[in-house]
C-alpha atoms as a PDB file:
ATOM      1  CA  UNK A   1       3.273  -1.017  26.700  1.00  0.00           C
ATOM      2  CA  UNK A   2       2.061  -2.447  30.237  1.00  0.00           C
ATOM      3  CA  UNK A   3      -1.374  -4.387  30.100  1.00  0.00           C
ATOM      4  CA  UNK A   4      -2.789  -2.151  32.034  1.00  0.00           C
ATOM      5  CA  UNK A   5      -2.122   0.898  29.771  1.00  0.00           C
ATOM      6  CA  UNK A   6      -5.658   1.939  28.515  1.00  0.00           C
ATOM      7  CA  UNK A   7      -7.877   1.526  31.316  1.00  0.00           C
ATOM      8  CA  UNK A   8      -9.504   4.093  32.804  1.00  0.00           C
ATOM      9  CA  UNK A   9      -7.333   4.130  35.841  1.00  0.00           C
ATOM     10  CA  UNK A  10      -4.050   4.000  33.072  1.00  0.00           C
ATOM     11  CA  UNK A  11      -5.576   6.087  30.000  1.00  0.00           C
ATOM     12  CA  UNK A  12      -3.364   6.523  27.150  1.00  0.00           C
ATOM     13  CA  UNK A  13      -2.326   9.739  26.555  1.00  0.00           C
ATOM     14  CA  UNK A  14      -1.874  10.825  23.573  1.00  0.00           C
ATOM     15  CA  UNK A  15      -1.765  14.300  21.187  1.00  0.00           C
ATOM     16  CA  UNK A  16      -3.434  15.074  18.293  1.00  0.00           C
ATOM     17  CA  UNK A  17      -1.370  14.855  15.070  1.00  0.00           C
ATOM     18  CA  UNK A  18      -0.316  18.119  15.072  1.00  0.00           C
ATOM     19  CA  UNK A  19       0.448  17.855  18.707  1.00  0.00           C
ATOM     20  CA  UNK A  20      -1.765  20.987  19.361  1.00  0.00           C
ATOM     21  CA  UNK A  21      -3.881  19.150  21.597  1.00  0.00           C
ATOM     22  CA  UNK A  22      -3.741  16.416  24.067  1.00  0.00           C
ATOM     23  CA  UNK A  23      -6.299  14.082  24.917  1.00  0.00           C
ATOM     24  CA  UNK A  24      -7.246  10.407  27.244  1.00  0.00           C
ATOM     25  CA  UNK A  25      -8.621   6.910  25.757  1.00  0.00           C
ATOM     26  CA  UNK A  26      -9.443   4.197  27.607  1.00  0.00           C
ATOM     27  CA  UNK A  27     -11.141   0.887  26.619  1.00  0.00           C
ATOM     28  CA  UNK A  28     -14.641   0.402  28.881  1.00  0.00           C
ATOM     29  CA  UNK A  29     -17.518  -1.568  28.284  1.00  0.00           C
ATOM     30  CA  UNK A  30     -20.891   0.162  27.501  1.00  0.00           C
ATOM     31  CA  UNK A  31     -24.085  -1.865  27.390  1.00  0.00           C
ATOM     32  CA  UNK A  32     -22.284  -5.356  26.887  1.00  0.00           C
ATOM     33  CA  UNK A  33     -20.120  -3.905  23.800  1.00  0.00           C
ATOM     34  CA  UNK A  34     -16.613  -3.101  24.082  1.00  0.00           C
ATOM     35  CA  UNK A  35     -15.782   1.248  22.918  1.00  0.00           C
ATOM     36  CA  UNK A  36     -12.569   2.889  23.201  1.00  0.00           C
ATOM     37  CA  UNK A  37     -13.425   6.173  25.620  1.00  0.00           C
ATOM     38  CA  UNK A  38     -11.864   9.535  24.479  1.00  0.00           C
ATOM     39  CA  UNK A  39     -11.974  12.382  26.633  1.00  0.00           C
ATOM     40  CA  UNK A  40     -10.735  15.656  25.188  1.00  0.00           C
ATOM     41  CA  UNK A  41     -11.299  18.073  27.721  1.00  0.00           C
ATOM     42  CA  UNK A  42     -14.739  18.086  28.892  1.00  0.00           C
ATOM     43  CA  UNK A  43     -15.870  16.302  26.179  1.00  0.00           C
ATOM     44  CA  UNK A  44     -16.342  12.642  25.991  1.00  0.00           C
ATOM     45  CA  UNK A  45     -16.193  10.759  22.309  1.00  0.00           C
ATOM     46  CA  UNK A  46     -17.364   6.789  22.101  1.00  0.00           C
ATOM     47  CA  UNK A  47     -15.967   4.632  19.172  1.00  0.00           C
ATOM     48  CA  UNK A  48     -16.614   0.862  18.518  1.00  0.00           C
ATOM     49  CA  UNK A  49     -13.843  -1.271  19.778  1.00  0.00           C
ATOM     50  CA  UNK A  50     -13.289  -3.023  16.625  1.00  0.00           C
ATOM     51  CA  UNK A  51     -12.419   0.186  14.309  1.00  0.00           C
ATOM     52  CA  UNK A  52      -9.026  -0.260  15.267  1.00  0.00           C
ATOM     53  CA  UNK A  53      -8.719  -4.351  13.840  1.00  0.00           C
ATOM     54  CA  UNK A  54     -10.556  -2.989  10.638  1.00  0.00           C
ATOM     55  CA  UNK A  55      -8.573   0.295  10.019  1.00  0.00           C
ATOM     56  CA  UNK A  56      -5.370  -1.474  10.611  1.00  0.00           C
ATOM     57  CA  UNK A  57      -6.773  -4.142   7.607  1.00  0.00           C
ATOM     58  CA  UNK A  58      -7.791  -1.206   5.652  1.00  0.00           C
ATOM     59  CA  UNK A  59      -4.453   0.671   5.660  1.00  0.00           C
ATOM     60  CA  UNK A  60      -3.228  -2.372   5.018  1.00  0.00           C
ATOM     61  CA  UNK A  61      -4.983  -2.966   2.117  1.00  0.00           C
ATOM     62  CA  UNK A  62      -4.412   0.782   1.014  1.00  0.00           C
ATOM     63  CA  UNK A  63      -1.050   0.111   0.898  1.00  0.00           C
ATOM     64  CA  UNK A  64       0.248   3.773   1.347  1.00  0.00           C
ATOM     65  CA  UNK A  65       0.054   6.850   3.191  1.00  0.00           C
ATOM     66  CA  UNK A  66      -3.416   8.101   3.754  1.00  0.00           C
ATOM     67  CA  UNK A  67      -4.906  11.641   4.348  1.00  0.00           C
ATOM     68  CA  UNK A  68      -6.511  11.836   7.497  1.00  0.00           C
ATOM     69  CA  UNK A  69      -9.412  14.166   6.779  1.00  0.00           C
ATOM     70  CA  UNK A  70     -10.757  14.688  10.310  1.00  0.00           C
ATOM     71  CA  UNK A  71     -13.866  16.645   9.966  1.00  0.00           C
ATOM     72  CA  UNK A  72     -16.900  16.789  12.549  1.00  0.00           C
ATOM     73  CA  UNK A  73     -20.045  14.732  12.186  1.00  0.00           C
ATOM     74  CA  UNK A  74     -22.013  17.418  10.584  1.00  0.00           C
ATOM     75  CA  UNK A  75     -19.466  18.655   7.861  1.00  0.00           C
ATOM     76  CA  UNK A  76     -18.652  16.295   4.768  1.00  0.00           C
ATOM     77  CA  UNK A  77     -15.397  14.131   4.694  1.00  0.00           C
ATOM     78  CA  UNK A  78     -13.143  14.602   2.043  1.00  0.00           C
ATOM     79  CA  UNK A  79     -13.472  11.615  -0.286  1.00  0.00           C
ATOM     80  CA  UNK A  80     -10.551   8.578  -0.250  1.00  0.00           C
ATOM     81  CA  UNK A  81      -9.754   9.697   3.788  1.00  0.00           C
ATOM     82  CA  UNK A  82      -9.574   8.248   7.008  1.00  0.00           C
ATOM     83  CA  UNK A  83     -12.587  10.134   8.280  1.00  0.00           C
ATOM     84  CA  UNK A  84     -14.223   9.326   4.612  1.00  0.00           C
ATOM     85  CA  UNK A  85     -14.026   5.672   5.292  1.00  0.00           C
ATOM     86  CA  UNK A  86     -15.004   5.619   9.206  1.00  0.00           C
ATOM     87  CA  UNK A  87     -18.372   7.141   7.586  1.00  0.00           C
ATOM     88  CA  UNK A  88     -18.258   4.799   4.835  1.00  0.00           C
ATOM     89  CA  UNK A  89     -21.204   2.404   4.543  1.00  0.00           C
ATOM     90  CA  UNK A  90     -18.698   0.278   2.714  1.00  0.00           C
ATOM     91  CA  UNK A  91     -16.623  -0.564   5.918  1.00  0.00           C
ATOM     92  CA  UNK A  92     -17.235  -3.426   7.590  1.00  0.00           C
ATOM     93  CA  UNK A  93     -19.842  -1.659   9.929  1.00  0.00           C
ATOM     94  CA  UNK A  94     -21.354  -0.011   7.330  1.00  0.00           C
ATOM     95  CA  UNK A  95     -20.703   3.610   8.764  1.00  0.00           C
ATOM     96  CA  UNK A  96     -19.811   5.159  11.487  1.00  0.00           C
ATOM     97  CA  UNK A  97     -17.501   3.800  14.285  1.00  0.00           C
ATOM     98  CA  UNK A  98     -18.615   6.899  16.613  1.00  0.00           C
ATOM     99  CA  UNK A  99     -21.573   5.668  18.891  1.00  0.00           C
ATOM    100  CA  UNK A 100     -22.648   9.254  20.084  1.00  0.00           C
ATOM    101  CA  UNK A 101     -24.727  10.834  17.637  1.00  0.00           C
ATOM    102  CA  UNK A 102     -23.712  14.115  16.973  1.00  0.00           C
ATOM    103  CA  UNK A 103     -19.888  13.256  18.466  1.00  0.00           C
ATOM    104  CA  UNK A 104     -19.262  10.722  15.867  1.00  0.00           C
ATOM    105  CA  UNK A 105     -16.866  12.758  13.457  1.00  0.00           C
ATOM    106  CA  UNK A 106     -13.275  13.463  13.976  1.00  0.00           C
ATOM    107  CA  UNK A 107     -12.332   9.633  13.863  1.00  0.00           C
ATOM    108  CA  UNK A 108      -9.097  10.732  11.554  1.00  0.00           C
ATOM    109  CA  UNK A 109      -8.104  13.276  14.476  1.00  0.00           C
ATOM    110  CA  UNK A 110      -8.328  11.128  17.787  1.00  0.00           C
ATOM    111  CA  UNK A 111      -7.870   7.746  16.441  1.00  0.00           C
ATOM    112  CA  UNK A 112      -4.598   7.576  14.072  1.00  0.00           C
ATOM    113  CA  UNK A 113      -2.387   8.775  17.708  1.00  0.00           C
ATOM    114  CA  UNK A 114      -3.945   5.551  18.755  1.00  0.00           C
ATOM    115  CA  UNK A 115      -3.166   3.395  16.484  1.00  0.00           C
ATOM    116  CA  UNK A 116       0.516   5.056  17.016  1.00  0.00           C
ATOM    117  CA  UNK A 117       0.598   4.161  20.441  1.00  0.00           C
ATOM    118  CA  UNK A 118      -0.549   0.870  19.750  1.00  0.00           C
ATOM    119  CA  UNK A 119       2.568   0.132  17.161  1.00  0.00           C
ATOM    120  CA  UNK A 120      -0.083  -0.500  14.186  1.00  0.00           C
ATOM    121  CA  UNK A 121       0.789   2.876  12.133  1.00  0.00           C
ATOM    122  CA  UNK A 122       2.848   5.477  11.417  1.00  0.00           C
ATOM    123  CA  UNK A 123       1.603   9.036  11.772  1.00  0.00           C
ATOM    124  CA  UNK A 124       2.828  12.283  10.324  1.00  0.00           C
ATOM    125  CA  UNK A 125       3.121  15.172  12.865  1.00  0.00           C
ATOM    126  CA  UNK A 126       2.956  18.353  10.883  1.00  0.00           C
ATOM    127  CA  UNK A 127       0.877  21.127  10.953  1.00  0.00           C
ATOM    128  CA  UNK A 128      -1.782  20.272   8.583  1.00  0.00           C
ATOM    129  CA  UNK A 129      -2.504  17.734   6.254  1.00  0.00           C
ATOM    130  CA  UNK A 130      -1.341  14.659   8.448  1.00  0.00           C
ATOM    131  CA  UNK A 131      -1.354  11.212   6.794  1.00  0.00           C
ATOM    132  CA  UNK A 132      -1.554   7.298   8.426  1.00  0.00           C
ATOM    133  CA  UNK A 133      -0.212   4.054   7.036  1.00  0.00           C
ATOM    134  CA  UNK A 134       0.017   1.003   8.473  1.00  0.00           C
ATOM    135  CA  UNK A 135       3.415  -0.870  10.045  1.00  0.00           C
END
């Protein structure tokens, strides 16, 4: 990975875990804080820097594999998820790494290909039912 990868200018690009989809992130800087930018197609998704740090230390922790549970902001996550614990007031934000209200689900979709990229998980690619862990 170059350091420039993941600027704006050099967005990763990545695919969903299924690889149905593909998508851009970028990290930017939005009103002094740091956010990784996702932009699936015309559709922009804002997520606090930091998530990836603490969800690498919670797989970690975990130990294992770990459903990803990607659900949108307005439907429940399943319980003992990825998407379950981005919500969680019991992470170290207390809830919610999304920063656009009403965007802020599907952390367990667009972040795990991330964390991929990055070389801080592994990532299942099948059809449904994908699960993280960390390396």
């Amino acid at each position: 990975m170059t350091s420039d990868k993941g600027t704006e200018e050099n967005p990763w690009r990545l695919q969903t875990p299924p690889r149905t989809s593909d998508y851009e992130m970028y990290v930017d800087e939005r009103d002094g804080a740091k956010v990784i930018v996702c932009v699936v197609g015309k559709t922009t998704l804002l997520y606090d820097h930091r998530c990836l740090a603490d969800l690498h230390a919670m797989l970690k922790k975990h130990g294992d594999w770990m459903d990803l549970g990607s659900a949108d902001e307005q439907k429940p996550a399943k319980a003992g998820t990825v998407e379950a614990w981005e919500r969680s007031p019991d992470n170290p934000t207390g809830g919610w790494y999304g920063l656009k209200k009403g965007l802020r689900g599907q952390f367990g979709m667009y972040l795990p290909p991330l964390m991929e990229a990055l070389g801080f998980a592994e990532l299942e690619h099948n059809p449904r039912n994908n699960r993280l862990r960390a390396l």
